[in-house]
PDB file of N, CA and C in Angstrom:
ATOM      1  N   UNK A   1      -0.609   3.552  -7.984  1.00  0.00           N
ATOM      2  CA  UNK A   1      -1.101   2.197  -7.941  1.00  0.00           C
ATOM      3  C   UNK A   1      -0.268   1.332  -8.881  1.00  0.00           C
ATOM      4  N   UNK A   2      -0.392   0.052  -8.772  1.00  0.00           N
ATOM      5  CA  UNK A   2       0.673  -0.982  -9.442  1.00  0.00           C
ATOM      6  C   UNK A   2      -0.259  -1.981  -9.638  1.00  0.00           C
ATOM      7  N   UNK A   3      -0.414  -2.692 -10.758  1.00  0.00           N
ATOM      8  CA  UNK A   3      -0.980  -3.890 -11.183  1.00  0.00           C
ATOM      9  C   UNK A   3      -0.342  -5.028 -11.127  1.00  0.00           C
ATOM     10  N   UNK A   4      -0.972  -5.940 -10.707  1.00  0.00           N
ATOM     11  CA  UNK A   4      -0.757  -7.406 -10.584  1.00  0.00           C
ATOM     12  C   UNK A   4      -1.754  -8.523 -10.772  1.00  0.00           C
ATOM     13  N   UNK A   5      -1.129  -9.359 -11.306  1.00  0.00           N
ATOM     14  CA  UNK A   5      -1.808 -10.979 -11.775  1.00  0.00           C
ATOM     15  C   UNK A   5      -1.954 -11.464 -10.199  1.00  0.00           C
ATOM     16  N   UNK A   6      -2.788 -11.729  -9.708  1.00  0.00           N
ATOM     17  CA  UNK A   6      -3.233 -12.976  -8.434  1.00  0.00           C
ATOM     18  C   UNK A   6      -4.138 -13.724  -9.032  1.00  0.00           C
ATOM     19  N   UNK A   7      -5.377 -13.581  -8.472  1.00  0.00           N
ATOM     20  CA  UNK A   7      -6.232 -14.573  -9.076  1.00  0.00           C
ATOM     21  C   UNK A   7      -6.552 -14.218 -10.500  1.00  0.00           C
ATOM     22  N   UNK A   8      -6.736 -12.614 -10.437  1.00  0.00           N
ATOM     23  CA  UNK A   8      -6.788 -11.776 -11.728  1.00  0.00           C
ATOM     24  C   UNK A   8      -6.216 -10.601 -11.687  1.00  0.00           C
ATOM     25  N   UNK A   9      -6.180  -9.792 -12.137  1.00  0.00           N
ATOM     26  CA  UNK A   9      -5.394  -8.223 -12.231  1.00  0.00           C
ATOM     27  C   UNK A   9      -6.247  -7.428 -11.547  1.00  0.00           C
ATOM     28  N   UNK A  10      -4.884  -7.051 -10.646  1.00  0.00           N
ATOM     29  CA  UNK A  10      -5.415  -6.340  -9.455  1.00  0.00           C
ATOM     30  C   UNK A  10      -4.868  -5.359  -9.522  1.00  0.00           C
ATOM     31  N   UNK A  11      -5.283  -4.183  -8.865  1.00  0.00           N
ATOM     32  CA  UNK A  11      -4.583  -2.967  -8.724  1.00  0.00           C
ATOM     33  C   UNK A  11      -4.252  -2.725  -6.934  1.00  0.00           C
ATOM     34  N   UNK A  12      -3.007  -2.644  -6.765  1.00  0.00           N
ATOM     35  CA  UNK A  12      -2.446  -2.416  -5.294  1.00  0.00           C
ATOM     36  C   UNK A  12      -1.941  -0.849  -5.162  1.00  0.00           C
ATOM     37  N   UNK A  13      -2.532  -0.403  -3.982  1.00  0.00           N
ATOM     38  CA  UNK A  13      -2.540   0.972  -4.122  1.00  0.00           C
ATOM     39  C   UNK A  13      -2.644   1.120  -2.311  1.00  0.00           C
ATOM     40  N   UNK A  14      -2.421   2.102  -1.791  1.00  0.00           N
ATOM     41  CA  UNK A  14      -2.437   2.373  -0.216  1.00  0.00           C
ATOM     42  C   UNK A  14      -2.784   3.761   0.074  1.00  0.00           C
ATOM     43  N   UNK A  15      -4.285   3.840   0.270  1.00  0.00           N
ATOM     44  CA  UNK A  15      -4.671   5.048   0.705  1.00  0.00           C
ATOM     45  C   UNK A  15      -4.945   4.964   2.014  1.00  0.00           C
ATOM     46  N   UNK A  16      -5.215   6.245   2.358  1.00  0.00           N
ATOM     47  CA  UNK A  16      -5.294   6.435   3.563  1.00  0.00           C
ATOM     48  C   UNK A  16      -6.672   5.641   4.413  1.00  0.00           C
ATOM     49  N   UNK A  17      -7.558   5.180   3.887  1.00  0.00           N
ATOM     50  CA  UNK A  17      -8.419   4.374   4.365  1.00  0.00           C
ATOM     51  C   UNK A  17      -8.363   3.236   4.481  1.00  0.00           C
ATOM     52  N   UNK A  18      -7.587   2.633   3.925  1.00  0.00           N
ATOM     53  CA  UNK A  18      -6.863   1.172   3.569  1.00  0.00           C
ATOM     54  C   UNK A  18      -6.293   1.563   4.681  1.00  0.00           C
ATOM     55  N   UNK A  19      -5.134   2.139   5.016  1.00  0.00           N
ATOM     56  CA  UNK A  19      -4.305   2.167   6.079  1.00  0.00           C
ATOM     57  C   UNK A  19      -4.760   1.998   7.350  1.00  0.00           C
ATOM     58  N   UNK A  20      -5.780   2.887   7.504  1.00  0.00           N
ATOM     59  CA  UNK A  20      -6.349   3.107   8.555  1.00  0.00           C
ATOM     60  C   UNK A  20      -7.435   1.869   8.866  1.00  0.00           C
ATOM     61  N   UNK A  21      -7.718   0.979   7.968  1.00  0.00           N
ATOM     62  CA  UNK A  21      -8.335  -0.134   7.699  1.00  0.00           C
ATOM     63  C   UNK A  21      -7.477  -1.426   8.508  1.00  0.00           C
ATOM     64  N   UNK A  22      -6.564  -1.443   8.274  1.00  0.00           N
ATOM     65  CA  UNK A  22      -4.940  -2.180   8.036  1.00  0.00           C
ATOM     66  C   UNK A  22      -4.907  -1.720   9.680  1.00  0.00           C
ATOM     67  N   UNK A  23      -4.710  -0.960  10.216  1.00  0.00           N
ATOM     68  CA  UNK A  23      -4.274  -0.930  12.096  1.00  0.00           C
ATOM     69  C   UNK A  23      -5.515  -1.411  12.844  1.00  0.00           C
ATOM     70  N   UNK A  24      -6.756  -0.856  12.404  1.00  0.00           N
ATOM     71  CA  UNK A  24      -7.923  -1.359  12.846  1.00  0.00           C
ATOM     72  C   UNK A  24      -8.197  -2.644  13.219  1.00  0.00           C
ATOM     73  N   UNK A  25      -7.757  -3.519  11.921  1.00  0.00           N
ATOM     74  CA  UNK A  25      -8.330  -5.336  11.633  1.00  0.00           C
ATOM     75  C   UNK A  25      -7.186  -5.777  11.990  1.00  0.00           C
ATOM     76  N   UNK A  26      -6.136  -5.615  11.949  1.00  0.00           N
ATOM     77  CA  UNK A  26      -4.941  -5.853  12.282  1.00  0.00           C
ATOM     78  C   UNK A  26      -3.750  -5.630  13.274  1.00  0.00           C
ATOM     79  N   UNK A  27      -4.062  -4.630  13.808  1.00  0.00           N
ATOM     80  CA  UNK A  27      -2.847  -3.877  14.577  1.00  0.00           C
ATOM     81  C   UNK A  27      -1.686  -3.276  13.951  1.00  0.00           C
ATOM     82  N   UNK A  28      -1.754  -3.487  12.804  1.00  0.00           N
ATOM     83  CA  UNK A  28      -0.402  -3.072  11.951  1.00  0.00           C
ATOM     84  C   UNK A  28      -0.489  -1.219  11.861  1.00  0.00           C
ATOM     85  N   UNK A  29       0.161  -0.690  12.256  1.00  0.00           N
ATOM     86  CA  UNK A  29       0.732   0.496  11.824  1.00  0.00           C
ATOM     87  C   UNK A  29       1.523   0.685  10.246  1.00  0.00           C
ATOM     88  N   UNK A  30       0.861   1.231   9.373  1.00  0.00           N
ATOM     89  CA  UNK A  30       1.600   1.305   8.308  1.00  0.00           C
ATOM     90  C   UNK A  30       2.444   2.051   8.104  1.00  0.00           C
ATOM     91  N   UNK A  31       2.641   3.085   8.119  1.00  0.00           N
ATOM     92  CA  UNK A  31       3.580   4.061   8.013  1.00  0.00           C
ATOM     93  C   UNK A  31       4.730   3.852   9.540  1.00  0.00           C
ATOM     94  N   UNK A  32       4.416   3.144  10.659  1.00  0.00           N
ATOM     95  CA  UNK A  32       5.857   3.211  11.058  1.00  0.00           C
ATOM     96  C   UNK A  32       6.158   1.969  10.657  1.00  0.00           C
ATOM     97  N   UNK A  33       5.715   0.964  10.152  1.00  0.00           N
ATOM     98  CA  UNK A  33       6.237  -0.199   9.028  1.00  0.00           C
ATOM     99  C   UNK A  33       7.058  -0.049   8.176  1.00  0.00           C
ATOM    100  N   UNK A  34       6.446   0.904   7.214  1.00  0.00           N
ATOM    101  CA  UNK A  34       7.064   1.048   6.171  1.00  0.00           C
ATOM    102  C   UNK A  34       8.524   2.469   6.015  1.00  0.00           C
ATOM    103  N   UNK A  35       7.951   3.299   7.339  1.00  0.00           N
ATOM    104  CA  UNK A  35       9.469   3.756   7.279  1.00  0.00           C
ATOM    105  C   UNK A  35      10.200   3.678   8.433  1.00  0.00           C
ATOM    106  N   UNK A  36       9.903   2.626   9.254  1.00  0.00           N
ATOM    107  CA  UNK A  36      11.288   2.024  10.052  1.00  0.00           C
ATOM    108  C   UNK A  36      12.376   0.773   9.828  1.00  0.00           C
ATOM    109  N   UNK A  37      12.301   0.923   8.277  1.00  0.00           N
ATOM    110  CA  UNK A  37      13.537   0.491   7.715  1.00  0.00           C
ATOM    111  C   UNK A  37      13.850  -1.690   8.200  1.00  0.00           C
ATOM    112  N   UNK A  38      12.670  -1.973   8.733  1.00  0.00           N
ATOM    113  CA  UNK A  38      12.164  -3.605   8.754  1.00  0.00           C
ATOM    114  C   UNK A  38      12.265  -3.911   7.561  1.00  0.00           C
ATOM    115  N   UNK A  39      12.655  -5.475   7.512  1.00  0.00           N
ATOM    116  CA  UNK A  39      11.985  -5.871   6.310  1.00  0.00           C
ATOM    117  C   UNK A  39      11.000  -6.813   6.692  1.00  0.00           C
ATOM    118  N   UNK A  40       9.642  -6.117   7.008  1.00  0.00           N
ATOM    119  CA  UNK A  40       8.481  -6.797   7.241  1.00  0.00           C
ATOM    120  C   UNK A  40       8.186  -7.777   6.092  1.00  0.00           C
ATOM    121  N   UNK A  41       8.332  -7.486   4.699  1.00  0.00           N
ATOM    122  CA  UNK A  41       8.205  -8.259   3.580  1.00  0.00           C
ATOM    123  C   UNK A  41       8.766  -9.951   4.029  1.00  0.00           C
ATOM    124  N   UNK A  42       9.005 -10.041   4.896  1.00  0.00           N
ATOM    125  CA  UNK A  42       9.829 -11.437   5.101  1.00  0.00           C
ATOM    126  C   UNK A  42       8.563 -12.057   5.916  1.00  0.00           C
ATOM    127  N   UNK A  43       8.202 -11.254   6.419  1.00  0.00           N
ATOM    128  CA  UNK A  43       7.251 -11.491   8.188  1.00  0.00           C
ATOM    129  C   UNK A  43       5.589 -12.357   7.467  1.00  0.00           C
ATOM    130  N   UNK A  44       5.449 -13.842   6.956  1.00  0.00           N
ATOM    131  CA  UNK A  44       3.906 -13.971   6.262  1.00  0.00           C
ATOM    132  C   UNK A  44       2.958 -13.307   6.521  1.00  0.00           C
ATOM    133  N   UNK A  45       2.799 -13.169   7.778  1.00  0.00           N
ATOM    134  CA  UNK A  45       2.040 -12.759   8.257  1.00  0.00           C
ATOM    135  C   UNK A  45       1.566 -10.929   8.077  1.00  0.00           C
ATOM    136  N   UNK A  46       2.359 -10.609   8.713  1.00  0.00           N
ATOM    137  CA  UNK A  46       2.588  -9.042   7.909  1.00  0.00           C
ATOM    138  C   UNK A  46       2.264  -8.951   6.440  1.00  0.00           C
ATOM    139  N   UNK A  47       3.373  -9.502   5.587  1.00  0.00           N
ATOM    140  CA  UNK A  47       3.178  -9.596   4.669  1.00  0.00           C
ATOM    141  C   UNK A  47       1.318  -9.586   4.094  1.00  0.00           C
ATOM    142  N   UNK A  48       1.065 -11.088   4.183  1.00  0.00           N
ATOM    143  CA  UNK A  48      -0.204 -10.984   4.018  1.00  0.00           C
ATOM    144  C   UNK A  48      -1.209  -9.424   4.225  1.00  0.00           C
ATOM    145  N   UNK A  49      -0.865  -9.457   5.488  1.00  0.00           N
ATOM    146  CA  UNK A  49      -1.941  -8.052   5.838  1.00  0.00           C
ATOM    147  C   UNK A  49      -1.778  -7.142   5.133  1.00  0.00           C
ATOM    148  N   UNK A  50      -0.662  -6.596   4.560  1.00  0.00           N
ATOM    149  CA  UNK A  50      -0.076  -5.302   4.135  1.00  0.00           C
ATOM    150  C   UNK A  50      -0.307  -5.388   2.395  1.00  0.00           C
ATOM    151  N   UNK A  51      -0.388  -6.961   2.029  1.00  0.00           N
ATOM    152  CA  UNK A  51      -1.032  -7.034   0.803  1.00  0.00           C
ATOM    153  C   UNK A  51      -2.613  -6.682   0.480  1.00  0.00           C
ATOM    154  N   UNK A  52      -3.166  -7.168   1.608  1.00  0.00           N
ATOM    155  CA  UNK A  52      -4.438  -6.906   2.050  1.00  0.00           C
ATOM    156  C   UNK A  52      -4.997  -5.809   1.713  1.00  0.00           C
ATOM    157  N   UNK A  53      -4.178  -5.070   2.368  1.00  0.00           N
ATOM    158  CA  UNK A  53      -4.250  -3.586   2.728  1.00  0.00           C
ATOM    159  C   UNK A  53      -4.308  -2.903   1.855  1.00  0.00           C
ATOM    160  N   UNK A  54      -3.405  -3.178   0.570  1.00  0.00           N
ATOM    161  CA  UNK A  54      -2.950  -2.501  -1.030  1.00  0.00           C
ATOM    162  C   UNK A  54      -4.262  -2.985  -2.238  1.00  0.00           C
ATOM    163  N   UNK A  55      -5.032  -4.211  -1.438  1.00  0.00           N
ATOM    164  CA  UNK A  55      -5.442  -4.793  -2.463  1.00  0.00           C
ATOM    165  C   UNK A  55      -7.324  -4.241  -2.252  1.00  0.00           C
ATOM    166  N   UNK A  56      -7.358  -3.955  -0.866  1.00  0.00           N
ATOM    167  CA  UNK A  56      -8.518  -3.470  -0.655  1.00  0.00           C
ATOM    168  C   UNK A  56      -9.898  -2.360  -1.117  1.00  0.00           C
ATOM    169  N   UNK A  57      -8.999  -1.449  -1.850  1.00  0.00           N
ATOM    170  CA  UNK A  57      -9.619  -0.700  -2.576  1.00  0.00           C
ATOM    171  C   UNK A  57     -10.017  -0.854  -3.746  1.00  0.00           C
ATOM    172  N   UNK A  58      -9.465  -2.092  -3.875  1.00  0.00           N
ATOM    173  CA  UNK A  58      -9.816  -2.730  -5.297  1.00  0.00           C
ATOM    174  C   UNK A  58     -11.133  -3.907  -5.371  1.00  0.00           C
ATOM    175  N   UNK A  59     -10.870  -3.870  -4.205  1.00  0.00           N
ATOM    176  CA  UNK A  59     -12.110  -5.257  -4.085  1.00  0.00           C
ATOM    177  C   UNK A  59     -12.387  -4.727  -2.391  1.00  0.00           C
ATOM    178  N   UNK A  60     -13.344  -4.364  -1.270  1.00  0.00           N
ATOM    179  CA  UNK A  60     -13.706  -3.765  -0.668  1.00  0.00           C
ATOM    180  C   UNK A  60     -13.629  -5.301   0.222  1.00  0.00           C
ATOM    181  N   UNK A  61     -14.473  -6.348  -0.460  1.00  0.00           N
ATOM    182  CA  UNK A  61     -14.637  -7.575   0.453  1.00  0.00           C
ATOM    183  C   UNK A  61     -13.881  -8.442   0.828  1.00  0.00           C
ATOM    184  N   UNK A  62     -12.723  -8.398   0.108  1.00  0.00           N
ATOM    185  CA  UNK A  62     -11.395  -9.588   0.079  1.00  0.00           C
ATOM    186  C   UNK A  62     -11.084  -9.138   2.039  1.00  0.00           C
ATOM    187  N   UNK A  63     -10.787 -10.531   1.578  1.00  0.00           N
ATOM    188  CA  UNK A  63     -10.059 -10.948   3.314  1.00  0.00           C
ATOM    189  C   UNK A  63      -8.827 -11.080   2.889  1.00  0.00           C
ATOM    190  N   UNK A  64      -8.169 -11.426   4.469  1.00  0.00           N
ATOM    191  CA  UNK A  64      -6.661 -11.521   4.301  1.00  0.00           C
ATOM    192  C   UNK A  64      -6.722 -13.494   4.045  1.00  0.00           C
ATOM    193  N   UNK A  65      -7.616 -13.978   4.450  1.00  0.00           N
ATOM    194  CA  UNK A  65      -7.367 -15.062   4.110  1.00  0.00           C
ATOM    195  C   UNK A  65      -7.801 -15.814   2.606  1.00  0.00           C
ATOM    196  N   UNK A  66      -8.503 -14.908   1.925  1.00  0.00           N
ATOM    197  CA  UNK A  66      -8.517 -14.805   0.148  1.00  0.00           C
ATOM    198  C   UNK A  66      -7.210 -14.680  -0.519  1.00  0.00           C
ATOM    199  N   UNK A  67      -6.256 -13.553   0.224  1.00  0.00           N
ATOM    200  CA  UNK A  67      -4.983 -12.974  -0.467  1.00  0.00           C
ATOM    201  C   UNK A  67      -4.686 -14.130  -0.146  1.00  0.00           C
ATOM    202  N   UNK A  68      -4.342 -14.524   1.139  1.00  0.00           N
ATOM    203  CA  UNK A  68      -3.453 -16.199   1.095  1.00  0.00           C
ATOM    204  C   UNK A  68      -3.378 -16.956   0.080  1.00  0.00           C
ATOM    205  N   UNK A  69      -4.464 -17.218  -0.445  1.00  0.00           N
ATOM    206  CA  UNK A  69      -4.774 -18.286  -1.134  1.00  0.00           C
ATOM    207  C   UNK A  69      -4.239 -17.747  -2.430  1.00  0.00           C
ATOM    208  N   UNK A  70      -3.943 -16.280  -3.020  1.00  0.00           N
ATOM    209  CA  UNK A  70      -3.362 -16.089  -3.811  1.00  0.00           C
ATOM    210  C   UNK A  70      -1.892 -16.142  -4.149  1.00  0.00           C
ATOM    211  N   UNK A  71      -1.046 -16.046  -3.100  1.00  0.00           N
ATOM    212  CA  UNK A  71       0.530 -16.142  -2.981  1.00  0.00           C
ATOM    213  C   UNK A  71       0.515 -16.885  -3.117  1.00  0.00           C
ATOM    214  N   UNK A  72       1.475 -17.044  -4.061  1.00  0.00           N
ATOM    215  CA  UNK A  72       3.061 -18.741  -4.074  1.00  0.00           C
ATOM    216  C   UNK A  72       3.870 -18.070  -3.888  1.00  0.00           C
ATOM    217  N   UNK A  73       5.018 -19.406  -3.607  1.00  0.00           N
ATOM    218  CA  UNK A  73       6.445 -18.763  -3.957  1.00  0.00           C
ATOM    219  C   UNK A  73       6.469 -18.208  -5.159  1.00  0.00           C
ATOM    220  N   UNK A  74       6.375 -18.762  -6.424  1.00  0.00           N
ATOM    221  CA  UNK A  74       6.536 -18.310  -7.665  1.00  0.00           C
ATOM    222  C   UNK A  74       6.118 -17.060  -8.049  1.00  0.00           C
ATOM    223  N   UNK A  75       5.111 -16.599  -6.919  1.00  0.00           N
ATOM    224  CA  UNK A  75       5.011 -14.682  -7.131  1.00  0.00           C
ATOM    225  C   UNK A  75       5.232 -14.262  -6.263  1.00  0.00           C
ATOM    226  N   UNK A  76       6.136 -14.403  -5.346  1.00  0.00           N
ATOM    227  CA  UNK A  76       6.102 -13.932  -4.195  1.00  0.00           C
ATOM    228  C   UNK A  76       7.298 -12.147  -4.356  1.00  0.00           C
ATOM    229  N   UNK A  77       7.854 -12.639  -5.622  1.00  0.00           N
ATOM    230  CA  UNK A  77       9.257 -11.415  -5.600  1.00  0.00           C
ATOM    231  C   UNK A  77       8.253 -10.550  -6.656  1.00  0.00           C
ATOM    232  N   UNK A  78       7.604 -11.143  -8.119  1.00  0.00           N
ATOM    233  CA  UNK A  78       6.673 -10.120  -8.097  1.00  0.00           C
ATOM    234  C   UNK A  78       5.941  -9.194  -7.319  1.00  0.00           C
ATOM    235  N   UNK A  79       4.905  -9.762  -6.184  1.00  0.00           N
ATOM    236  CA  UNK A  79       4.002  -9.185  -5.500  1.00  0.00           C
ATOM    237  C   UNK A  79       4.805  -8.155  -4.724  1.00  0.00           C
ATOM    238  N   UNK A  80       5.673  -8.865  -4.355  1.00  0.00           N
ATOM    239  CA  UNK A  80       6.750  -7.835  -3.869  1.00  0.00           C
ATOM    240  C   UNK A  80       6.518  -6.759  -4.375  1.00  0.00           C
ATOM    241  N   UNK A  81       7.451  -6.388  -5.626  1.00  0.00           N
ATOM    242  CA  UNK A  81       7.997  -5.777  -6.274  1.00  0.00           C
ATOM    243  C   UNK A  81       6.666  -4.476  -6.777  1.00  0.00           C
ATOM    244  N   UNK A  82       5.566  -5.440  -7.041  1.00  0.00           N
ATOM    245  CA  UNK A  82       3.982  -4.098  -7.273  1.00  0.00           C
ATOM    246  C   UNK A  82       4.037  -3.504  -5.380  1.00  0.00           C
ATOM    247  N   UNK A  83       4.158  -4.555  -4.727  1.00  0.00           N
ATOM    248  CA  UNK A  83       3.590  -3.586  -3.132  1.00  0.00           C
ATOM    249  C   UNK A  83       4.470  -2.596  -2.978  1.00  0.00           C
ATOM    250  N   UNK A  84       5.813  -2.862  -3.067  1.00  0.00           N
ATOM    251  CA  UNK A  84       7.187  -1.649  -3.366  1.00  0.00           C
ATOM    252  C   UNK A  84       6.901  -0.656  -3.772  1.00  0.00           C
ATOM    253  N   UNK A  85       6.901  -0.693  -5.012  1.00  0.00           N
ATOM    254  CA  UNK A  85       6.559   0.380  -5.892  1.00  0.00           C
ATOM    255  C   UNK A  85       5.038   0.807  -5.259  1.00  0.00           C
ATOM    256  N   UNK A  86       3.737   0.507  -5.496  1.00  0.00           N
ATOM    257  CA  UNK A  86       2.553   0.794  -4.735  1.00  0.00           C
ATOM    258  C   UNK A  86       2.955   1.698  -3.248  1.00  0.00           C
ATOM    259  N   UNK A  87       3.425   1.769  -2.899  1.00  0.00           N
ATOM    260  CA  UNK A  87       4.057   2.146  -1.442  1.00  0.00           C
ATOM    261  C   UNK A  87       4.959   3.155  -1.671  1.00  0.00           C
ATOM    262  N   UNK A  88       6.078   3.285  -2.272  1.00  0.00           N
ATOM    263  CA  UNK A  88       6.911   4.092  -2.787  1.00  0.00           C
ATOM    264  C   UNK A  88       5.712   5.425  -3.657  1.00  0.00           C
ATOM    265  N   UNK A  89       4.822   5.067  -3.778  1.00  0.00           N
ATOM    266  CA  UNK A  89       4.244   5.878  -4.795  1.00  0.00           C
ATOM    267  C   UNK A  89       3.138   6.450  -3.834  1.00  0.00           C
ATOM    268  N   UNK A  90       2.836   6.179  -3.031  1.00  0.00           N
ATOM    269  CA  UNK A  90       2.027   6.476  -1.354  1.00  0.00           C
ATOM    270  C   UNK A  90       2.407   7.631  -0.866  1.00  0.00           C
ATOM    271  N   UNK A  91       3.891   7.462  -0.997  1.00  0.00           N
ATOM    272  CA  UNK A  91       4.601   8.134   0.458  1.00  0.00           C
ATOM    273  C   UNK A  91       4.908   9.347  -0.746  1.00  0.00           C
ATOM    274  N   UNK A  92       5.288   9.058  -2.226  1.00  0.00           N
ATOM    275  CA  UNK A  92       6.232   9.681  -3.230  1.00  0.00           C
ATOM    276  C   UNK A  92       4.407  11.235  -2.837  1.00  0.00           C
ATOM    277  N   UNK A  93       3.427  10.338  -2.990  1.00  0.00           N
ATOM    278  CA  UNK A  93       2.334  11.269  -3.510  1.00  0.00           C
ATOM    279  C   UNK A  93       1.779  12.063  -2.708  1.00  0.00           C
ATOM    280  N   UNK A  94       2.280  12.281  -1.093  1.00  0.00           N
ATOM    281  CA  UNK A  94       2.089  12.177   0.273  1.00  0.00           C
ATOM    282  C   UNK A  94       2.647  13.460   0.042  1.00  0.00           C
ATOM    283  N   UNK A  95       3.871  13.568   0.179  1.00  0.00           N
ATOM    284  CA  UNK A  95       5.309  14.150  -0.214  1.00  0.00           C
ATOM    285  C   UNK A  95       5.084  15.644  -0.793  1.00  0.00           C
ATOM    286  N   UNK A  96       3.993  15.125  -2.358  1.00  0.00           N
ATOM    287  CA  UNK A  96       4.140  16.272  -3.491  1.00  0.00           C
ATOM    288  C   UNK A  96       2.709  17.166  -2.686  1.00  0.00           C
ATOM    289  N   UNK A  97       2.002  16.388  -2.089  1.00  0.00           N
ATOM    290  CA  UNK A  97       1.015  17.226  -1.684  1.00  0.00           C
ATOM    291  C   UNK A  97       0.983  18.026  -0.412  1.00  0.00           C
ATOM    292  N   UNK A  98       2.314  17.722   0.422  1.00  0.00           N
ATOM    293  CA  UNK A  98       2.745  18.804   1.136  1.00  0.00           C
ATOM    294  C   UNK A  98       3.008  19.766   0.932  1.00  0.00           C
ATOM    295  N   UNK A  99       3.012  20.163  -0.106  1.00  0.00           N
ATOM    296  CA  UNK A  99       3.884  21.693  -0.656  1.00  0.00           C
ATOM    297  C   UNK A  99       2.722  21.911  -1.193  1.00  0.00           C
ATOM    298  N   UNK A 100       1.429  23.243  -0.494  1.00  0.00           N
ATOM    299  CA  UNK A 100       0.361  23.348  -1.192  1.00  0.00           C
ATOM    300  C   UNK A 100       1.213  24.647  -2.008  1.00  0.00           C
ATOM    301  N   UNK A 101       0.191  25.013  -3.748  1.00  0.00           N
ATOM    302  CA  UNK A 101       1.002  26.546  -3.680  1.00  0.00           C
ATOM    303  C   UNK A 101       0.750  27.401  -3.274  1.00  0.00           C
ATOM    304  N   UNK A 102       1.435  28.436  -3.588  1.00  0.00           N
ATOM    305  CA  UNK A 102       1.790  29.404  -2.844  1.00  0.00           C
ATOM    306  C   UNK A 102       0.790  30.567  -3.812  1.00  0.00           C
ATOM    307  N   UNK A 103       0.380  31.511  -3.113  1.00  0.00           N
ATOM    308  CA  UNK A 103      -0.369  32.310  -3.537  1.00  0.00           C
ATOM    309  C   UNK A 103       0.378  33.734  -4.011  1.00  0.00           C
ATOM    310  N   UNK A 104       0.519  34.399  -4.993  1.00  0.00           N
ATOM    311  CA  UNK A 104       1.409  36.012  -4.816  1.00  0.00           C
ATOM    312  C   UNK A 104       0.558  36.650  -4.353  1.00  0.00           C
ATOM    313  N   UNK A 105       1.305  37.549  -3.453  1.00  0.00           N
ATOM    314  CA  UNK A 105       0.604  38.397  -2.185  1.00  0.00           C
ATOM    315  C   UNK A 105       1.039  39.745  -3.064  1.00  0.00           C
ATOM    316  N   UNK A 106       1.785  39.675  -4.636  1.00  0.00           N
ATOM    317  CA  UNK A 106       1.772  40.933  -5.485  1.00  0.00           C
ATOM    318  C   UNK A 106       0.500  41.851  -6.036  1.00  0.00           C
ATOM    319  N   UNK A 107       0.259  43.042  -5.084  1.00  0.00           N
ATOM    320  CA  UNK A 107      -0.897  43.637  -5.626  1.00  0.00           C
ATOM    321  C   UNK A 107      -1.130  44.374  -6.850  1.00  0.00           C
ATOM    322  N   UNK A 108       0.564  44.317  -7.939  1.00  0.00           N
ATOM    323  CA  UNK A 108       0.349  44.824  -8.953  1.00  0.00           C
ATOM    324  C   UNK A 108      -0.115  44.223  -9.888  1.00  0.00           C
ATOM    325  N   UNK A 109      -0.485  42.755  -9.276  1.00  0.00           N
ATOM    326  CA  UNK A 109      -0.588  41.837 -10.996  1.00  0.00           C
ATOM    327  C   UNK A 109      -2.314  42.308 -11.295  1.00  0.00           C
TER     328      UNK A 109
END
């Protein structure tokens, strides 16, 4: 998760219920978003949603048209920069939990 100033300090984070939240209300697919190499970050609209999406677990009731009202330009490369990282840290944590361990099948221990 990644913190950010909007209206107040928020925590942006993308779990799997958010996500699945995010295609539902939206149509957005997150994961082929975020790894088919778009730069949706340009797209407001997207954008918006996908902030939405990060910001939801933090506040359950926020709309996408609340987040609106939180962007300016003047944070716009911040917000960025927490959804990046927030996202990067999704997929990073996705990743480590594929590799469950491994058990020794050694019957001398």
């Amino acid at each position: 998760m990644a913190a950010i100033v909007l209206d107040r300090e928020r925590q942006i984070g993308y779990s799997w219920a958010a996500i699945k939240r995010l295609k539902k209300e939206h149509g957005i697919n997150f994961l082929t978003l975020v790894s088919g190499g778009t730069e949706w970050y340009l797209e407001p609209d997207i954008f918006s949603a996908v902030l939405w999406c990060g910001l939801v677990d933090d506040d359950a009731a926020l709309t996408v048209e609340q987040v609106d009202g939180m962007v300016s330009l003047s944070k716009l490369t911040a917000i960025t920069t927490a959804m990046l990282q927030a996202v990067g840290e999704a997929l990073q944590e996705g990743e480590q939990g594929a590799n469950p361990p491994t058990r020794s099948t050694d019957s001398s221990a």
